[in-house]
Protein backbone atom coordinates (compact mmCIF):
# COMPACT_ATOMS: atom_id res chain seq x y z
CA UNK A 1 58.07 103.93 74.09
CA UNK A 2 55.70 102.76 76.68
CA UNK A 3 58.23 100.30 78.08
CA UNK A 4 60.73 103.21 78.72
CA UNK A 5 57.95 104.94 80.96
CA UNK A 6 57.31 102.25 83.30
CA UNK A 7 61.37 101.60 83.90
CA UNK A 8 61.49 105.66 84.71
CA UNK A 9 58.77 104.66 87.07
CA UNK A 10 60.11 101.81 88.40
CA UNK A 11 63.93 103.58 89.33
CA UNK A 12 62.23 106.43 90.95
CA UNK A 13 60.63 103.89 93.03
CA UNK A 14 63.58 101.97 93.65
CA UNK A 15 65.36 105.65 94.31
CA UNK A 16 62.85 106.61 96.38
CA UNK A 17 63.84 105.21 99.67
CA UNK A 18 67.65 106.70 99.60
CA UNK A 19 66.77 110.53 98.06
CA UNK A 20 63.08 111.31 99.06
CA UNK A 21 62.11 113.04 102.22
CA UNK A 22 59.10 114.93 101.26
CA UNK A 23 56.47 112.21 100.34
CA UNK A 24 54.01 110.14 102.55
CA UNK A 25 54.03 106.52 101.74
CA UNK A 26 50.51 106.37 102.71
CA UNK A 27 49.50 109.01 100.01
CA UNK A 28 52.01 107.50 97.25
CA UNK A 29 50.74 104.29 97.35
CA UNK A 30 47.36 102.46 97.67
CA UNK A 31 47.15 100.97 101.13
CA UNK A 32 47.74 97.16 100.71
CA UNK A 33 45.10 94.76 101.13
CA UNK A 34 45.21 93.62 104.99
CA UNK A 35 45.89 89.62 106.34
CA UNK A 36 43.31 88.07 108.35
CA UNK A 37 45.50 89.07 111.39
CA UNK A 38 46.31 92.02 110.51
CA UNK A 39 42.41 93.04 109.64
CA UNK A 40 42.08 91.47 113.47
CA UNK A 41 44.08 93.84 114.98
CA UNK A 42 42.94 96.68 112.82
CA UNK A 43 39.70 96.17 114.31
CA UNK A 44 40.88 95.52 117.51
CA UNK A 45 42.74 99.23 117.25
CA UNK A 46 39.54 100.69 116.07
CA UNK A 47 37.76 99.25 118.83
CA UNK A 48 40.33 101.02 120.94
CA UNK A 49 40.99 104.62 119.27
CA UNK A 50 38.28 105.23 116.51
CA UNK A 51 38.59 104.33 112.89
CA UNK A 52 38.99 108.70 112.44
CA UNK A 53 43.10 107.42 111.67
CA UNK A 54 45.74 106.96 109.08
CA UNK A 55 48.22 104.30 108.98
CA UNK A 56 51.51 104.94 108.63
CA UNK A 57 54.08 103.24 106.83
CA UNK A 58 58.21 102.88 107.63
CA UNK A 59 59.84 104.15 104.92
CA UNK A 60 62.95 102.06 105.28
CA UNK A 61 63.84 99.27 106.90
CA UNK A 62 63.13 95.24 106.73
CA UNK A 63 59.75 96.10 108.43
CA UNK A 64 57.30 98.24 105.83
CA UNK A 65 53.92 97.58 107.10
CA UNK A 66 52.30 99.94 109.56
CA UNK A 67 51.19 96.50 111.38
CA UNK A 68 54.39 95.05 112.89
CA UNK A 69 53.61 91.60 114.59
CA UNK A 70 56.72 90.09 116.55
CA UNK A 71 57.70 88.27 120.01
CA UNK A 72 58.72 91.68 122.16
CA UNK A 73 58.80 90.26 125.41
CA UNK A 74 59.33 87.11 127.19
CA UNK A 75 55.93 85.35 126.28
CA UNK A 76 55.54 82.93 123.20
CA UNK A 77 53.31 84.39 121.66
CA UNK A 78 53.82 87.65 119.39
CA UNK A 79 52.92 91.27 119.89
CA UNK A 80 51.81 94.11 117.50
CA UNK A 81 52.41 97.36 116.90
CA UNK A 82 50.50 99.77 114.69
CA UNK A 83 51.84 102.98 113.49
CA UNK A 84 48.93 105.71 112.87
CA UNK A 85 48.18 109.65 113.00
CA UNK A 86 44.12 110.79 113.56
CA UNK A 87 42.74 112.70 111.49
CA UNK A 88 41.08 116.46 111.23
CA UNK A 89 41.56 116.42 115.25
CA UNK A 90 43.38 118.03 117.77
CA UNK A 91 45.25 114.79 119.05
CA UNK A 92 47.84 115.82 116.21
CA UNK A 93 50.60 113.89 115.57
CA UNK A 94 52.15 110.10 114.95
CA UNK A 95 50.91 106.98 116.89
CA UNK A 96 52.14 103.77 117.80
CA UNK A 97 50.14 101.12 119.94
CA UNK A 98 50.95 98.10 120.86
CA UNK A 99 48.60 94.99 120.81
CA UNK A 100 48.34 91.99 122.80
CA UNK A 101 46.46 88.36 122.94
CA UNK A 102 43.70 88.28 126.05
CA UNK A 103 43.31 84.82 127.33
CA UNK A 104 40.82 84.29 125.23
CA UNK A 105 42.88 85.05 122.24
CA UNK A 106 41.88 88.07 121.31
CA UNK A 107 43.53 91.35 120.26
CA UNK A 108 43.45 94.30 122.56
CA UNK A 109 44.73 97.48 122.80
CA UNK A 110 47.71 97.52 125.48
CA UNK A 111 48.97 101.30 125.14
CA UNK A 112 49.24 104.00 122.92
CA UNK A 113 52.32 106.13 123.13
CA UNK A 114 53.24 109.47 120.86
CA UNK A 115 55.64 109.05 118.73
CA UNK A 116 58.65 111.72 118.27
CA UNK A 117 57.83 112.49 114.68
CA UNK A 118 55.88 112.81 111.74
CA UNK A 119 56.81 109.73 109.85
CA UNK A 120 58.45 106.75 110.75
CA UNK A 121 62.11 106.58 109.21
CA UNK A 122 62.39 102.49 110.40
CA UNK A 123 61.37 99.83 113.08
CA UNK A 124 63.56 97.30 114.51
CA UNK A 125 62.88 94.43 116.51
CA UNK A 126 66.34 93.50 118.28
CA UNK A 127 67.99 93.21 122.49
CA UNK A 128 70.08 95.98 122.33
CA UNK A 129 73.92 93.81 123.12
CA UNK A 130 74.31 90.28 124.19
CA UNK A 131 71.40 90.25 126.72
CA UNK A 132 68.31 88.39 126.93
CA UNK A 133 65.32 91.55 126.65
CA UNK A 134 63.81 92.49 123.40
CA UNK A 135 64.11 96.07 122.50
CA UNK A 136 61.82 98.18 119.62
CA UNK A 137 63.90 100.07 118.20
CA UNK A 138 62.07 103.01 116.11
CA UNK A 139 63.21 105.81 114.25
CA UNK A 140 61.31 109.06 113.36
CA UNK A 141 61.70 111.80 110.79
CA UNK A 142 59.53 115.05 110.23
CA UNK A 143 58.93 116.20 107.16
CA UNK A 144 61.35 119.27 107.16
CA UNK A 145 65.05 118.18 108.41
CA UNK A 146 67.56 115.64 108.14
CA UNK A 147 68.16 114.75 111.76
CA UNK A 148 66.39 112.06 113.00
CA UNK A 149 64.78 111.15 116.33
CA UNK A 150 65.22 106.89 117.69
CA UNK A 151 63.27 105.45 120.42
CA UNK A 152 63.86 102.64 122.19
CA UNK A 153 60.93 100.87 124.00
CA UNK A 154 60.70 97.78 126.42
CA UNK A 155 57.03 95.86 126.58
CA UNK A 156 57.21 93.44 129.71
CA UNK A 157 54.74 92.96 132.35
CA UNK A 158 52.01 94.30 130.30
CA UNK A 159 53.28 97.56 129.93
CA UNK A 160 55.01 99.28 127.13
CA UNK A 161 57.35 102.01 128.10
CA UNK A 162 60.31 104.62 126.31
CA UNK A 163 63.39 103.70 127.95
CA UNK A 164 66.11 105.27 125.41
CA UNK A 165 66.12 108.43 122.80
CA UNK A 166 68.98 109.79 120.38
CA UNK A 167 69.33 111.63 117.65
CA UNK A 168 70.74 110.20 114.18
CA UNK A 169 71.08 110.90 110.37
CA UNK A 170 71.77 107.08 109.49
CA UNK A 171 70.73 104.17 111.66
CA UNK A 172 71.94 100.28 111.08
CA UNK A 173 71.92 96.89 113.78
CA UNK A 174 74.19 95.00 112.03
CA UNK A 175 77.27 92.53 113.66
CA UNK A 176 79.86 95.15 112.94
CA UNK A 177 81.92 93.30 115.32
CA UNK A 178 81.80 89.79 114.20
CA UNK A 179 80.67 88.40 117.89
CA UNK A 180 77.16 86.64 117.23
CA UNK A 181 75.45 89.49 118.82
CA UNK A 182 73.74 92.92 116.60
CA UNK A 183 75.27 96.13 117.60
CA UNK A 184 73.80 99.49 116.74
CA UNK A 185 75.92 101.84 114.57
CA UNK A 186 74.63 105.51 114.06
CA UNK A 187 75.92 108.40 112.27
CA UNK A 188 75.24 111.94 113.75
CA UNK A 189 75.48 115.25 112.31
CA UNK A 190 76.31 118.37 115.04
CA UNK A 191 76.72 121.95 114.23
CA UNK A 192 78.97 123.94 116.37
CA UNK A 193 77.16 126.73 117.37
CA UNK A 194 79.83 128.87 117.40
CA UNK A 195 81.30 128.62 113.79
CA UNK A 196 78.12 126.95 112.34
CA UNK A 197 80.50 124.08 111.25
CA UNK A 198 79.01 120.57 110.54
CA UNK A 199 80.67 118.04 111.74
CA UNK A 200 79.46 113.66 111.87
CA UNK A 201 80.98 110.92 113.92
CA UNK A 202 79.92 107.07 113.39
CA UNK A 203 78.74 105.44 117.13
CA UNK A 204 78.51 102.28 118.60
CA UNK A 205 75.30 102.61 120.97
CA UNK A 206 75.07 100.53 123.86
CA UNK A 207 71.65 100.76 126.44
CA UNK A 208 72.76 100.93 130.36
CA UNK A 209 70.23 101.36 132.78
CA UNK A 210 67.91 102.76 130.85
CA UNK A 211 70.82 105.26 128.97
CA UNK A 212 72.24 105.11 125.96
CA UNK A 213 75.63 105.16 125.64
CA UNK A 214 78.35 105.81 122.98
CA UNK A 215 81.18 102.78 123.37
CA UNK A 216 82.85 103.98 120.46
CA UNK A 217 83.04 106.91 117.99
CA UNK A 218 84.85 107.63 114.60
CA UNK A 219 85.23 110.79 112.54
CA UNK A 220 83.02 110.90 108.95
CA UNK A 221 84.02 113.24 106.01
CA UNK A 222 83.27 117.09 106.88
CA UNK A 223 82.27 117.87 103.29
CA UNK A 224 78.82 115.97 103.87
CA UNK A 225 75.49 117.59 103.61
CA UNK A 226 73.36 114.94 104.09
CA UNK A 227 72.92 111.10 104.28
CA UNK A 228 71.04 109.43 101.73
CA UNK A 229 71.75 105.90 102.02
CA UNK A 230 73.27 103.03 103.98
CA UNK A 231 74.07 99.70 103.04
CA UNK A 232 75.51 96.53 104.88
CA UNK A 233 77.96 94.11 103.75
CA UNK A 234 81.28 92.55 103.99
CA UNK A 235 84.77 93.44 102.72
CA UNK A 236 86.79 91.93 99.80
CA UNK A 237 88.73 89.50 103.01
CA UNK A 238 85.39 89.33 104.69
CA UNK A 239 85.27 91.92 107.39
CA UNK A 240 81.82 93.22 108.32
CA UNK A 241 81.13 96.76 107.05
CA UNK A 242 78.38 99.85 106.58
CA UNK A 243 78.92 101.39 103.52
CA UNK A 244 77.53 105.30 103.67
CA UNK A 245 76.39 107.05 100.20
CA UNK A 246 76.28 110.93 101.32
CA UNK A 247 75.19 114.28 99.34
CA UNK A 248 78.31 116.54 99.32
CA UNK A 249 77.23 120.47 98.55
CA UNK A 250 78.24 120.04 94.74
CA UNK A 251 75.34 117.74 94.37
CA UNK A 252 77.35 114.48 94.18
CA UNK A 253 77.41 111.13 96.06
CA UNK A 254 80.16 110.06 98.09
CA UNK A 255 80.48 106.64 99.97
CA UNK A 256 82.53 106.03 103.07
CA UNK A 257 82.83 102.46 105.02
CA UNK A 258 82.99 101.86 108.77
CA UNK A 259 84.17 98.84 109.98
CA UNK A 260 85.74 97.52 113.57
CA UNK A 261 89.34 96.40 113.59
CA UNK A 262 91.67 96.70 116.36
CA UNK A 263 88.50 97.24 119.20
CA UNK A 264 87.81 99.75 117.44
CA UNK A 265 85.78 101.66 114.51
CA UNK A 266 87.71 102.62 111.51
CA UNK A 267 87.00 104.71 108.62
CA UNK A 268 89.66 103.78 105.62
CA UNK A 269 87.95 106.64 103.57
CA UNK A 270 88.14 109.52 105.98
CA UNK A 271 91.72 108.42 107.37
CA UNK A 272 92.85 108.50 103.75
CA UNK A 273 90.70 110.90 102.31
CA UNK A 274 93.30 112.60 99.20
CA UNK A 275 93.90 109.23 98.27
CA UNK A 276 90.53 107.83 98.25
CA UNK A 277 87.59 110.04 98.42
CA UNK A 278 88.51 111.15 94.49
CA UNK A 279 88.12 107.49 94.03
CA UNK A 280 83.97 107.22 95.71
CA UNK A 281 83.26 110.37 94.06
CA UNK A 282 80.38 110.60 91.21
CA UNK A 283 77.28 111.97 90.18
CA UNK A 284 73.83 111.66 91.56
CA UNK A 285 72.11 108.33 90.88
CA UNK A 286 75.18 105.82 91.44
CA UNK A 287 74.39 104.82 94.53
CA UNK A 288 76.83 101.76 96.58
CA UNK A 289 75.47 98.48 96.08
CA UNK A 290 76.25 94.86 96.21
CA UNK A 291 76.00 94.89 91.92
CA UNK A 292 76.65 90.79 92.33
CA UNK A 293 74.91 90.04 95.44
CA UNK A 294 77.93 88.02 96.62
CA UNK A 295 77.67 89.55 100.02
CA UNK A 296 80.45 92.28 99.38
CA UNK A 297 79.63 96.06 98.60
CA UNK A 298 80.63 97.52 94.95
CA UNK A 299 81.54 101.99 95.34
CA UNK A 300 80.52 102.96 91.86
CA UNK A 301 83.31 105.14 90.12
CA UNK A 302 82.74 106.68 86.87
CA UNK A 303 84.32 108.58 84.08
CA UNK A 304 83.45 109.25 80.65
CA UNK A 305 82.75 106.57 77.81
CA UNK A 306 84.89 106.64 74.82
CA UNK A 307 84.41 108.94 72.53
CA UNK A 308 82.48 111.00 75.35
CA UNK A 309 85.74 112.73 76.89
CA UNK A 310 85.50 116.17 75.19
CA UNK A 311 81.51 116.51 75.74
CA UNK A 312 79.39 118.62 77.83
CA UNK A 313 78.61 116.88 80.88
CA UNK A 314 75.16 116.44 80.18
CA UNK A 315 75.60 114.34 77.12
CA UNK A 316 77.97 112.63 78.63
CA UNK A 317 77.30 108.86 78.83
CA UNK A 318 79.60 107.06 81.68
CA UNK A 319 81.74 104.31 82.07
CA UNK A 320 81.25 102.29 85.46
CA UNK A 321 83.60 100.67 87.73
CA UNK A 322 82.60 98.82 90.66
CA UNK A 323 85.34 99.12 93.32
CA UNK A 324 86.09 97.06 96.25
CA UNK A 325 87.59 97.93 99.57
CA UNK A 326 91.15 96.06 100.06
CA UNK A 327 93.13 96.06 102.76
CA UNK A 328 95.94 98.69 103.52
CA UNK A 329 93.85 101.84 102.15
CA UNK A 330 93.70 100.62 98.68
CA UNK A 331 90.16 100.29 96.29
CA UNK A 332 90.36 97.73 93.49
CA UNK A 333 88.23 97.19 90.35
CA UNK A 334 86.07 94.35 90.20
CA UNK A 335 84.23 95.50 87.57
CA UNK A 336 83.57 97.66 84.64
CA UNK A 337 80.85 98.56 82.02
CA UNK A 338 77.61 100.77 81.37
CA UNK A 339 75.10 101.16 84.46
CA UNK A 340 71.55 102.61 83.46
CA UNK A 341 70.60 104.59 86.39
CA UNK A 342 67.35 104.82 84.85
CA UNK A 343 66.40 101.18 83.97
CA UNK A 344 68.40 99.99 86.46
CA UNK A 345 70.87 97.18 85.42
CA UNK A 346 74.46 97.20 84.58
CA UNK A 347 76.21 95.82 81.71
CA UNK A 348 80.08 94.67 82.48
CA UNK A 349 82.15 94.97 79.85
CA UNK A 350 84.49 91.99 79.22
CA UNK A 351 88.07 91.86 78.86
CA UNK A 352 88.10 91.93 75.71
CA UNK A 353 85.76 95.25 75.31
CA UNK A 354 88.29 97.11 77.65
CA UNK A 355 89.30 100.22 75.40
CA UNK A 356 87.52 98.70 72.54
CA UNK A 357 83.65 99.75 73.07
CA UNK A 358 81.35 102.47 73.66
CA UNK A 359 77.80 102.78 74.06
CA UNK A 360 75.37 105.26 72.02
CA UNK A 361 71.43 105.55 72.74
CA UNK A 362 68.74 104.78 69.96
CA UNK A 363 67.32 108.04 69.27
CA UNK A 364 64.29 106.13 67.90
CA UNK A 365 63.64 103.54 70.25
CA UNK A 366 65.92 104.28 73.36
CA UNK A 367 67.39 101.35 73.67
CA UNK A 368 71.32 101.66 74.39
CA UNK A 369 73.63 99.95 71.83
CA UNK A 370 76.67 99.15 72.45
CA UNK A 371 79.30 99.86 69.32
CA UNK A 372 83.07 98.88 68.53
CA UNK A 373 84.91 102.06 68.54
CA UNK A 374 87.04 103.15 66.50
CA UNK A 375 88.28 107.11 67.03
CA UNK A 376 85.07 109.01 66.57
CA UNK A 377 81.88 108.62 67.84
CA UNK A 378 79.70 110.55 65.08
CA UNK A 379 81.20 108.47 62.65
CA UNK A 380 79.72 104.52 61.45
CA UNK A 381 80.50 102.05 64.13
CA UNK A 382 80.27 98.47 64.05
CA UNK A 383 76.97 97.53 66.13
CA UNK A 384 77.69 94.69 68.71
CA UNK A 385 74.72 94.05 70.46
CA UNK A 386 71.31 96.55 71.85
CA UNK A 387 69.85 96.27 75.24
CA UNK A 388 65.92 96.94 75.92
CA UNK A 389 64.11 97.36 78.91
CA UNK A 390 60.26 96.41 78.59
CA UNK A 391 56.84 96.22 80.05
CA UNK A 392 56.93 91.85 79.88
CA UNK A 393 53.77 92.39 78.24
CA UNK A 394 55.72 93.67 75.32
CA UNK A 395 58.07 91.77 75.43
CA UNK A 396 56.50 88.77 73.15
CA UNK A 397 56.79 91.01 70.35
CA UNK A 398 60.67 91.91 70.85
CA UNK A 399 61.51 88.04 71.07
CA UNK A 400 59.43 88.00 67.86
CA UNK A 401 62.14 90.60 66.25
CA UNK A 402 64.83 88.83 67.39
CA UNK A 403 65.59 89.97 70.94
CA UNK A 404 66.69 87.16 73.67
CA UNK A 405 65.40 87.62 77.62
CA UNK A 406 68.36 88.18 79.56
CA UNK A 407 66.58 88.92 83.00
CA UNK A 408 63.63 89.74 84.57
CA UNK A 409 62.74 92.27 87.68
CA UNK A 410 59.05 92.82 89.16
CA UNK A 411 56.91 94.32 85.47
CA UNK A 412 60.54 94.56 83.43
CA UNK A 413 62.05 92.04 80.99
CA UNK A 414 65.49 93.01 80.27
CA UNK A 415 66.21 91.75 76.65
CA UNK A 416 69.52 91.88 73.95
CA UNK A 417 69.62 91.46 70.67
CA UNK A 418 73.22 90.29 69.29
CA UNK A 419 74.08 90.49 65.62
CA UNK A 420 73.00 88.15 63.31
CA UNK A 421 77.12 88.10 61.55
CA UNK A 422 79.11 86.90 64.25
CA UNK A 423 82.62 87.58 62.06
CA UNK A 424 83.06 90.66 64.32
CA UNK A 425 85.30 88.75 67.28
CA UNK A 426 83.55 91.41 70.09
CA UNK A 427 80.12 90.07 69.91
CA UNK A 428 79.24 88.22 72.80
CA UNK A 429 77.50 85.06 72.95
CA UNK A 430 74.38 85.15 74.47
CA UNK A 431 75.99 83.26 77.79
CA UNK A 432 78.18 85.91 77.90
CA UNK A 433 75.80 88.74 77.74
CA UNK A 434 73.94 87.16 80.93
CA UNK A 435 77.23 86.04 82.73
CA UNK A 436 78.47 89.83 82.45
CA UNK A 437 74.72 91.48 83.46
CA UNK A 438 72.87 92.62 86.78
CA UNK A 439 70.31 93.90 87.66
CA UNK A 440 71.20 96.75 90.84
CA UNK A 441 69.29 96.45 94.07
CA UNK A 442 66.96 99.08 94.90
């Protein structure tokens, strides 16, 4: 089924910028068509360096373009920096230059600095604390490794300089604090060179006279091998958190949450890990997310649908639930139902499915359907309702057979098709099918 394809597609992409480390944006994608300014200082930086360059593209981060135009210093008018390697050269390596306005208004090439890796990880424009100067804060990764390399840089008096580097696996500016001002919150990995023991701490960075310093540190979970994700967001009574998906050496995902209570970073997960690692435990491909974009982070728990409990793992199909982080070491359900991984949307199940339903793919088309249960899942089940995922090209011809749009993302319709007897009391209305279905953030 064509549609099928282009959802596979469309999670990898959406996957892509928590699990990937070995692609170059620039090679995966097309370059996007340029803005009059940005064409402007494209030229301008061609005027400067050559046109015998590559852009380069952040790979995560609010900032994605290699042309990043913002006020970095104490003049009203912006700045812009372009991130680029040359080509077939000896001046190997990653690029960035920043750009400024002459007095007659046009771009020029201020300075070009080397960057400290082979891609760049993230760029953030942000004063490092509660003071007045604009920082650029950049992160780099090479291709090989998990550890990553942040520079900070100041641009005043026409002249752009490095005033700050560090080290980090996972890098956030968020208002952990809750005092109107962005702090900077890293995670670092460090191997003791003696035992070859990995250990991570979560820091509050802080930039004094031209240092960075660590104001605050908190232990992470030792069983880590790498960092594939971060998310921010609040708790269930509003506290500001960064939730941290990480790869443990079985292959699965595990989340931990940092917040600041007491002047202080905590880590609920790590303090209480027996009790509550188990709990932010599952396979690959359920990553954290805010499922309800309500502002508070869902931990993805799973365990096996009914009528799946006795099979192999991989034909296994999973029950869901969406915890939240309560107060006093404690994880509640908010939700629960079937989450595609691969087309990307969850399905909550509502009261009255709990312990009643289970959901079966369509051999034929693979569409998931979603069945009354009643002891044995080879055996005839009562069909309550089918879920597609298609091209919205196609979709015309669903709604033709029946099928109702119950969202939309990008190229995907998301469409259900409800029984035409409604005597079975478990099938939903079609409000209820949309009240009780998201769509997950990449």
């Amino acid at each position: 089924m064509k549609a099928k394809a282009i959802a596979a597609a469309a999670a990898a992409v959406m996957l892509s910028g928590c699990t990937a480390v070995n692609f170059s944006v620039d090679n995966l994608l097309a370059a996007p068509k340029l803005t009059e300014e940005q064409t402007e200082i494209h030229e301008a930086l061609i005027s400067a360096v050559g046109n015998n360059i590559t852009l380069k593209y952040p790979r995560n981060g609010a900032n994605r373009s290699a042309f990043v135009i913002a006020d970095i210093d104490d003049e009203p008018s912006d700045e812009a920096l372009v991130f680029y390697e040359y080509k077939d050269t000896a001046e190997n390596g990653l690029r960035v230059n920043v750009l400024d306005k002459n007095a007659d208004g046009d771009w020029i090439s201020v300075k070009e600095i080397a960057g400290a890796g082979t891609e760049v990880d993230q760029v953030i424009i942000s004063p490092m604390g509660n003071g007045n100067q604009i920082d650029v804060l950049v992160g780099y990764q090479n291709i090989s490794g998990d550890d990553k390399t942040l520079e900070i840089y100041n641009y005043s008096d026409g002249d752009f300089n490095r005033i700050g580097t560090d080290t980090y696996s996972v890098l956030e500016t968020f208002d952990i604090n809750s005092d109107g001002f962005n702090e900077l919150i890293t995670i670092q990995r460090t191997a003791n060179q003696d035992t070859g023991q990995v250990t991570s701490k979560a820091s509050l960075l802080e930039l004094e006279n031209g240092e960075i310093t660590k104001s605050d540190q908190i232990d992470m979970c030792d069983n880590v091998v790498s960092y594939i994700g971060s998310k921010t967001g609040r708790t269930s009574d509003g506290r500001n958190a960064v939730y941290i998906d990480g790869l443990t050496a079985d292959g699965e995902i595990q989340t931990e949450m940092i917040y600041y209570r007491y002047s202080a970073l905590q880590n609920p997960i790590q303090l209480r890990s027996t009790k509550l690692l188990p709990l932010c435990t599952r396979q690959s491909g359920y990553y954290s997310s805010d499922i309800d974009d309500d502002g508070v982070v869902e931990i993805p728990s799973t365990r096996p649908m009914l009528g799946y409990e006795s099979a192999v793992a991989e034909e296994q199909l999973l029950m869901t639930s969406w915890l939240i982080y309560e107060d006093f070491y404690e994880l509640s359900e908010k939700y629960s139902g079937y989450y595609s991984v691969s087309d990307g949307y969850a399905m909550m199940f509502p009261g009255r499915w709990a312990d009643q339903v289970t959901v079966k793919a369509d051999p034929q088309t693979g569409e998931m359907v979603f069945y009354k249960y009643e002891g044995d899942i080879n055996a005839y089940m009562t069909e309550l309702m089918r879920i597609a995922v298609s091209s919205d090209s196609e979709s015309e011809e669903l709604m033709y057979d029946g099928y109702q749009l119950i969202n939309s993302k990008g190229q995907l319709d998301y469409l259900v098709k409800l029984p035409t007897n409604r005597r079975e009391q478990l099938i939903l209305t079609i409000d209820e099918v949309r009240n009780n279905f998201y769509i997950a953030e990449p």
